[in-house]
PDB file of N, CA and C in Angstrom:
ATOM      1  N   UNK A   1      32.313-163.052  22.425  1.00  0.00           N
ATOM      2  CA  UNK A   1      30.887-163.224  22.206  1.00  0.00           C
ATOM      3  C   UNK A   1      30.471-164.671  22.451  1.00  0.00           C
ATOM      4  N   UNK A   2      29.582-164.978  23.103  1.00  0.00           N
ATOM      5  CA  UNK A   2      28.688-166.182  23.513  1.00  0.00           C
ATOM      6  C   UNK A   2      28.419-166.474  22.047  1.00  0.00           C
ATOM      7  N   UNK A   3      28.422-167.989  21.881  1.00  0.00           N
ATOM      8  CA  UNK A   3      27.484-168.080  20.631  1.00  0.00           C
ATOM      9  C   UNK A   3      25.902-169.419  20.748  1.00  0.00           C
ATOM     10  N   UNK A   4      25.203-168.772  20.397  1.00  0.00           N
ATOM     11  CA  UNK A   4      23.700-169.269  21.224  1.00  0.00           C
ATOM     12  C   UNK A   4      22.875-169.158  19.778  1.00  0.00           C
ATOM     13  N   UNK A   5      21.912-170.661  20.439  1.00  0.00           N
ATOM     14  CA  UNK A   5      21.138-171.162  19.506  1.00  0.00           C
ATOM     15  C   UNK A   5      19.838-170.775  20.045  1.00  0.00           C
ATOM     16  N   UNK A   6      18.994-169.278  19.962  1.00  0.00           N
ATOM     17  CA  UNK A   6      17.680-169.340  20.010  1.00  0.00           C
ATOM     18  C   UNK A   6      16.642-169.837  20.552  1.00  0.00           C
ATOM     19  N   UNK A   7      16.651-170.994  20.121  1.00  0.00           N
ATOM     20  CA  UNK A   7      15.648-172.127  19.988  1.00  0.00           C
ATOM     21  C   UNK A   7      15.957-172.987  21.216  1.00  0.00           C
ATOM     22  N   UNK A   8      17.304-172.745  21.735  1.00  0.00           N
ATOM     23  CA  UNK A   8      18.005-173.900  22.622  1.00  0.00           C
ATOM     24  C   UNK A   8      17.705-173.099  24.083  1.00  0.00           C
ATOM     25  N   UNK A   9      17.650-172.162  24.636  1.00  0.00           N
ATOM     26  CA  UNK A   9      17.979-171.185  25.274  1.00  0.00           C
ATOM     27  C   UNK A   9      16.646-171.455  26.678  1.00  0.00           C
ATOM     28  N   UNK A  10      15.886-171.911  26.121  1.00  0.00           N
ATOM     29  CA  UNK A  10      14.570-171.961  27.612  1.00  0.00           C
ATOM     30  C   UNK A  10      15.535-173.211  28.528  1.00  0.00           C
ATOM     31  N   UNK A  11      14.717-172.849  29.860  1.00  0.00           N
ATOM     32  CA  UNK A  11      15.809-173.412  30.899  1.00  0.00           C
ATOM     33  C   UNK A  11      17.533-173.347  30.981  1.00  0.00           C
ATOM     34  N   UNK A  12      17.919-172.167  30.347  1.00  0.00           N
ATOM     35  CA  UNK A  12      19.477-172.065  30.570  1.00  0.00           C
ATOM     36  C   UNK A  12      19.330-171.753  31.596  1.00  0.00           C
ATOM     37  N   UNK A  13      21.256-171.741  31.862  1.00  0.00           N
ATOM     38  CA  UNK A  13      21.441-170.932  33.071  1.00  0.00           C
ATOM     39  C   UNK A  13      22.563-169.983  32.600  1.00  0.00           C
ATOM     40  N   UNK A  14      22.412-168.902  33.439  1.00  0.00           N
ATOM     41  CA  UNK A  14      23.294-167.591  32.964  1.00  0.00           C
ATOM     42  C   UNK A  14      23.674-166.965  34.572  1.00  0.00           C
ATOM     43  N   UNK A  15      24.899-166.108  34.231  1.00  0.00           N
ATOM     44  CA  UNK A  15      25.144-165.655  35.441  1.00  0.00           C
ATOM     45  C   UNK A  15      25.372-164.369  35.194  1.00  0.00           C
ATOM     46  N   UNK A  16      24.987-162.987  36.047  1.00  0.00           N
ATOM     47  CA  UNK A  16      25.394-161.817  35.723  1.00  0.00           C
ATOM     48  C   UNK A  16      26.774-161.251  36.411  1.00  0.00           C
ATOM     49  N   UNK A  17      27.333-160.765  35.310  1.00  0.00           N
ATOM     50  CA  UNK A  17      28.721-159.964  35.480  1.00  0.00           C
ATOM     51  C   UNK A  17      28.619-159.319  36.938  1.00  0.00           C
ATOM     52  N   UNK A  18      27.872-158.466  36.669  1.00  0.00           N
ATOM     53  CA  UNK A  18      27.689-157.047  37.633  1.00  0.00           C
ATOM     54  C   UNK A  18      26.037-157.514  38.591  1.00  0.00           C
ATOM     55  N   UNK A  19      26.225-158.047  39.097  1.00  0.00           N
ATOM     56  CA  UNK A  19      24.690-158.794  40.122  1.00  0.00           C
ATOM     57  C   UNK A  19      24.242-157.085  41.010  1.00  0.00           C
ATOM     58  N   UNK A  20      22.819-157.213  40.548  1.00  0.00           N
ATOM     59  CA  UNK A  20      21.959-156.049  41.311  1.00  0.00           C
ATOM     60  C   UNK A  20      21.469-157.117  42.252  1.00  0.00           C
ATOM     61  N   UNK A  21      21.301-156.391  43.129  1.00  0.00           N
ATOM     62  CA  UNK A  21      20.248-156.792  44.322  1.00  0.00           C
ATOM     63  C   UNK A  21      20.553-158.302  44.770  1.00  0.00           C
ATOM     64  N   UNK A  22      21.735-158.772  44.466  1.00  0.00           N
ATOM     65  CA  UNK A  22      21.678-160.192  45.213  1.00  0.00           C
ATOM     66  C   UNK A  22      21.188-161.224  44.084  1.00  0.00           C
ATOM     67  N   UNK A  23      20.965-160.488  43.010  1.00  0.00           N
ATOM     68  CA  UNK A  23      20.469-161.393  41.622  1.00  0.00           C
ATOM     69  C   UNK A  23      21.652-161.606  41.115  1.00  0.00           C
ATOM     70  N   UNK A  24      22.520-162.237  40.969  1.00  0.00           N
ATOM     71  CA  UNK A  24      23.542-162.970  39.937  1.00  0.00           C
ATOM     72  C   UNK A  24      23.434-164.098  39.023  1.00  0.00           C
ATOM     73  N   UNK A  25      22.412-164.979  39.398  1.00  0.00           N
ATOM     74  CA  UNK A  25      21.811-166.405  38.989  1.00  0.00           C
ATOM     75  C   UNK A  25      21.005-166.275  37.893  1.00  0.00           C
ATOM     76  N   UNK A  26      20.720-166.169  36.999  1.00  0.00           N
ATOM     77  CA  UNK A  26      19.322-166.389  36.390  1.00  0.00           C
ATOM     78  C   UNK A  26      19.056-167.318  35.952  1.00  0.00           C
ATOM     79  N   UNK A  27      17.547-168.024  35.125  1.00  0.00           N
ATOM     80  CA  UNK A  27      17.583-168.681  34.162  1.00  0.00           C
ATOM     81  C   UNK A  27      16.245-168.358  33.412  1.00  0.00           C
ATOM     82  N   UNK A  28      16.531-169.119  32.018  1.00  0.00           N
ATOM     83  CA  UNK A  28      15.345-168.586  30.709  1.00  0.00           C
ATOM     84  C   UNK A  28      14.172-169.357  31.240  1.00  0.00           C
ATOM     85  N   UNK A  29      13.154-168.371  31.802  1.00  0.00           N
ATOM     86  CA  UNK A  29      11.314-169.104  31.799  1.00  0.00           C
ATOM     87  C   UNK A  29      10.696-169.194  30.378  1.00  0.00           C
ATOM     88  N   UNK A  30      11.060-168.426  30.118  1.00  0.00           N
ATOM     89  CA  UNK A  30      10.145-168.405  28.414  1.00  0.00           C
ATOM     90  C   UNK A  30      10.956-168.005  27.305  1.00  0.00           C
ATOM     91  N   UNK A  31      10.105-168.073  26.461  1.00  0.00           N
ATOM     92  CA  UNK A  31      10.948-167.858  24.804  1.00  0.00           C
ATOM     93  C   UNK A  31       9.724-166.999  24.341  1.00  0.00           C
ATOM     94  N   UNK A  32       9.820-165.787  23.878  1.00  0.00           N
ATOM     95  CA  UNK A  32       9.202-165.006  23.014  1.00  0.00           C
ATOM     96  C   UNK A  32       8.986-164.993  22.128  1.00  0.00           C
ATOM     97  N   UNK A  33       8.032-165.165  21.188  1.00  0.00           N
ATOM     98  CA  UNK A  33       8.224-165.614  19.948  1.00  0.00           C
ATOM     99  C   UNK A  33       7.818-164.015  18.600  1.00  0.00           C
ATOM    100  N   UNK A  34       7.954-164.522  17.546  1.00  0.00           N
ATOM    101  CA  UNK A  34       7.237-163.256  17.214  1.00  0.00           C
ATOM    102  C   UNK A  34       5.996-164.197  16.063  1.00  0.00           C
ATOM    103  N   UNK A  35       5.650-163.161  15.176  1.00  0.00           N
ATOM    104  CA  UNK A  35       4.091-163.864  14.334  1.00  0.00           C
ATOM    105  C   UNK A  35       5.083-165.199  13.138  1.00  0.00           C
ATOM    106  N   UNK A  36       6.030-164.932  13.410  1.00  0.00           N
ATOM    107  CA  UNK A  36       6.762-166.348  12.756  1.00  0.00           C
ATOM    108  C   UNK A  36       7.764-167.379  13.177  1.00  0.00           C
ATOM    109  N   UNK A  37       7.396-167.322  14.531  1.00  0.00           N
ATOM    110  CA  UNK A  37       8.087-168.143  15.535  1.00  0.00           C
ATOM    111  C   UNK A  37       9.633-167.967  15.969  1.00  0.00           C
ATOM    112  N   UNK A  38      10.052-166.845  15.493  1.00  0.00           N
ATOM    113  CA  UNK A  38      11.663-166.675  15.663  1.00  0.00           C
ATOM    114  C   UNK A  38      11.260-166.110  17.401  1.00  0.00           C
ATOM    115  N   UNK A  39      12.390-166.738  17.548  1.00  0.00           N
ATOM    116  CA  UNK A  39      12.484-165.929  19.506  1.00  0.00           C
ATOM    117  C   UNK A  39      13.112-164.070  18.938  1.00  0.00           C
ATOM    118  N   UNK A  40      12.162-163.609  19.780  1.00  0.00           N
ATOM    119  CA  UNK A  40      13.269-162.549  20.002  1.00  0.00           C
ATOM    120  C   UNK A  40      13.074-161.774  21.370  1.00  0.00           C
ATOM    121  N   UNK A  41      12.741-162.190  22.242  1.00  0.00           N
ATOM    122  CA  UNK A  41      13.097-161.789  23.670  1.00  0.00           C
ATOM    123  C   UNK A  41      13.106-162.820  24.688  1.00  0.00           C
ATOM    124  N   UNK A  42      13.578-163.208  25.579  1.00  0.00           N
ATOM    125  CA  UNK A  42      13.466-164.082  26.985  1.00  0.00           C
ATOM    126  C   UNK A  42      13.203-163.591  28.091  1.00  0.00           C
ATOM    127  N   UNK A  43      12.969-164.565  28.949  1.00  0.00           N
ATOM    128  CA  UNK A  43      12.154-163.901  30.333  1.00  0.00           C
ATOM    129  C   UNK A  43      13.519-164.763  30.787  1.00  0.00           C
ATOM    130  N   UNK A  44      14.137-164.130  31.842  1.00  0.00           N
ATOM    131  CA  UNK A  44      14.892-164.823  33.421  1.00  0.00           C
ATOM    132  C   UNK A  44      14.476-164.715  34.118  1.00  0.00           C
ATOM    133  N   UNK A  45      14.755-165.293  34.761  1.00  0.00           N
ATOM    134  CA  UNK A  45      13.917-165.507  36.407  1.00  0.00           C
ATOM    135  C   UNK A  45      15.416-165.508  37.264  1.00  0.00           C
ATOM    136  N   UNK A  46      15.489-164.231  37.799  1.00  0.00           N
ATOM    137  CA  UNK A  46      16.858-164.482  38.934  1.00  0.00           C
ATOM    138  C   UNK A  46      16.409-165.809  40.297  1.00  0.00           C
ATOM    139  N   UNK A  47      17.113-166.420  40.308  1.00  0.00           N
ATOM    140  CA  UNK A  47      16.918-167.796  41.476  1.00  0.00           C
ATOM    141  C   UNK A  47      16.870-167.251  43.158  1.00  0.00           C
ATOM    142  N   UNK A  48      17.474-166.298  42.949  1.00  0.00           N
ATOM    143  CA  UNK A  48      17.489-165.564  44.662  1.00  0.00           C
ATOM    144  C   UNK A  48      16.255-164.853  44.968  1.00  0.00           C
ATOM    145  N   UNK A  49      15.708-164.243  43.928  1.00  0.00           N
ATOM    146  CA  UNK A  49      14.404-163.517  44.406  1.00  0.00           C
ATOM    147  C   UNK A  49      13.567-163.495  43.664  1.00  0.00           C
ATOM    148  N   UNK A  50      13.598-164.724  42.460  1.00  0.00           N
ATOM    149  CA  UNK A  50      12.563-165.021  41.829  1.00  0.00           C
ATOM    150  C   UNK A  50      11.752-163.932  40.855  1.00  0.00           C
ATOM    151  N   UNK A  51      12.521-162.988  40.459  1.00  0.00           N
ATOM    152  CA  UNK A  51      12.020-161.305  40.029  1.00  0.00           C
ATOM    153  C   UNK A  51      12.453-161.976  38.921  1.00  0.00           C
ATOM    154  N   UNK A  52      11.758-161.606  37.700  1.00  0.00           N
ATOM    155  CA  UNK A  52      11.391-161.617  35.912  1.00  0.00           C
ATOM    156  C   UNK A  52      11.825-160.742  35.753  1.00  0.00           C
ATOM    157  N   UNK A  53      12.521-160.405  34.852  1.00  0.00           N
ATOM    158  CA  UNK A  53      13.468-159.608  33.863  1.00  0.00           C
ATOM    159  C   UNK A  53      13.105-160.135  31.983  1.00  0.00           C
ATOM    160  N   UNK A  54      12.766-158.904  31.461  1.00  0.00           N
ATOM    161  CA  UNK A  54      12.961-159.582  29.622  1.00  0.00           C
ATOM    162  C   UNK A  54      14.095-159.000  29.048  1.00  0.00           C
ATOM    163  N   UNK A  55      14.222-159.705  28.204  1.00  0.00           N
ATOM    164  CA  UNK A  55      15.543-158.303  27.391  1.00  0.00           C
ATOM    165  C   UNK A  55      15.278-159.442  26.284  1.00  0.00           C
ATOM    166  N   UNK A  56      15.962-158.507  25.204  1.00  0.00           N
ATOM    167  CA  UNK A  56      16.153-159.111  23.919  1.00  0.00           C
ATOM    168  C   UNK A  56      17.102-160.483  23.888  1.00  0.00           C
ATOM    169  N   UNK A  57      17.257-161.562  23.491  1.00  0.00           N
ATOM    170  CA  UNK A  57      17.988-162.901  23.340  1.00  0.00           C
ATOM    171  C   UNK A  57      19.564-162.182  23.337  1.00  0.00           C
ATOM    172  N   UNK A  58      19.253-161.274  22.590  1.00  0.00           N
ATOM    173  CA  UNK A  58      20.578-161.225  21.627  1.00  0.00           C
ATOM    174  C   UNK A  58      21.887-160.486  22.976  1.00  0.00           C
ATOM    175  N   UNK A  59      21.651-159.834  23.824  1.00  0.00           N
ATOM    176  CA  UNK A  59      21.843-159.463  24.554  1.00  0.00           C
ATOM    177  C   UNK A  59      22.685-160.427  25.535  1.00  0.00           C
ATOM    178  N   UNK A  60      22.287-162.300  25.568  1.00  0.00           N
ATOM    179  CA  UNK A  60      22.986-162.513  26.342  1.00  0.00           C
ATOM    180  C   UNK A  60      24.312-162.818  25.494  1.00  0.00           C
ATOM    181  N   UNK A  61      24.360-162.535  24.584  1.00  0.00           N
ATOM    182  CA  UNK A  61      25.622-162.674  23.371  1.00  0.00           C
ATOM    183  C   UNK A  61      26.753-162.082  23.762  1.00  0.00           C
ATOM    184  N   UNK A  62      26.694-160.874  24.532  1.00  0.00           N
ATOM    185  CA  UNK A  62      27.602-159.841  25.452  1.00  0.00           C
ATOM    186  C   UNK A  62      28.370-161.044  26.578  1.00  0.00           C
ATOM    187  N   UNK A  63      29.311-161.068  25.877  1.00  0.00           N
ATOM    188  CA  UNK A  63      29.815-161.736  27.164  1.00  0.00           C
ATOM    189  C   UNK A  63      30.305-160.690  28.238  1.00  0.00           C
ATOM    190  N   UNK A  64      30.433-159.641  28.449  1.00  0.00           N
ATOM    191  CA  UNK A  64      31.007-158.362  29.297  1.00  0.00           C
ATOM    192  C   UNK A  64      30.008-158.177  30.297  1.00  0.00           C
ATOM    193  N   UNK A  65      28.712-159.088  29.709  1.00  0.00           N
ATOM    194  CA  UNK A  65      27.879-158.928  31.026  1.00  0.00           C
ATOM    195  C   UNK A  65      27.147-160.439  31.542  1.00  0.00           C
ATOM    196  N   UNK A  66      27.475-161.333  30.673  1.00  0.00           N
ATOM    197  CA  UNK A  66      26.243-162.756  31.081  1.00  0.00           C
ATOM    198  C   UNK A  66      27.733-163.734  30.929  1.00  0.00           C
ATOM    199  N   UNK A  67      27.255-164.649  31.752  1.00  0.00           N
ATOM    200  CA  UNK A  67      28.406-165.923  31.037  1.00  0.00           C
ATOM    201  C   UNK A  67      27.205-166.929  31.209  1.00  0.00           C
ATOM    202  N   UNK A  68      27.582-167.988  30.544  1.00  0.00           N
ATOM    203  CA  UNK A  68      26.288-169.158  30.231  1.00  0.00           C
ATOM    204  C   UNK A  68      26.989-169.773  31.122  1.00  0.00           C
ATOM    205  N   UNK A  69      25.768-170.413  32.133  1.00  0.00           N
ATOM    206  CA  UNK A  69      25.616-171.188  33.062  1.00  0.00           C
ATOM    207  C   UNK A  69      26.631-170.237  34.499  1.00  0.00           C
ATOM    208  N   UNK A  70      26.503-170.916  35.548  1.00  0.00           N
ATOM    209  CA  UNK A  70      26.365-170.327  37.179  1.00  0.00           C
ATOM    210  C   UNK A  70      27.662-170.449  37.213  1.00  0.00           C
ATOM    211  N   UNK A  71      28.326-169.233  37.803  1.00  0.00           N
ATOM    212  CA  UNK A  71      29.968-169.538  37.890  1.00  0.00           C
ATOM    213  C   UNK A  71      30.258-168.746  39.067  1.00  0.00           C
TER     214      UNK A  71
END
């Protein structure tokens, strides 16, 4: 398991396990917040085709599918 600070996470970089479409790259555009400022979803932005994706934070915790930073 990745272990990730929330709050730290806008402008990461992440790489996907299993790359669709030529997307393997991503990184965090935004931080989601909720009505008490905890993040709980992120936006990536894959670098190859610039396509937005959200998913829940917690998700990049899976290391079986994300590794932090471009590898």
């Amino acid at each position: 398991m990745n272990t990730i600070n929330p709050n730290k996470l806008h402008h990461s970089k992440w790489t996907s396990i299993t790359p669709r479409n030529k997307e393997k790259h991503f990184i965090v555009t935004k931080l989601l917040r909720d009505e008490n400022e905890n993040v709980v979803d992120v936006v990536l932005e894959a670098v190859h085709s610039h396509r937005e994706t959200t998913l829940a934070w917690q998700a990049l915790k899976d290391d079986s599918t994300w590794k932090m930073g471009w590898k």
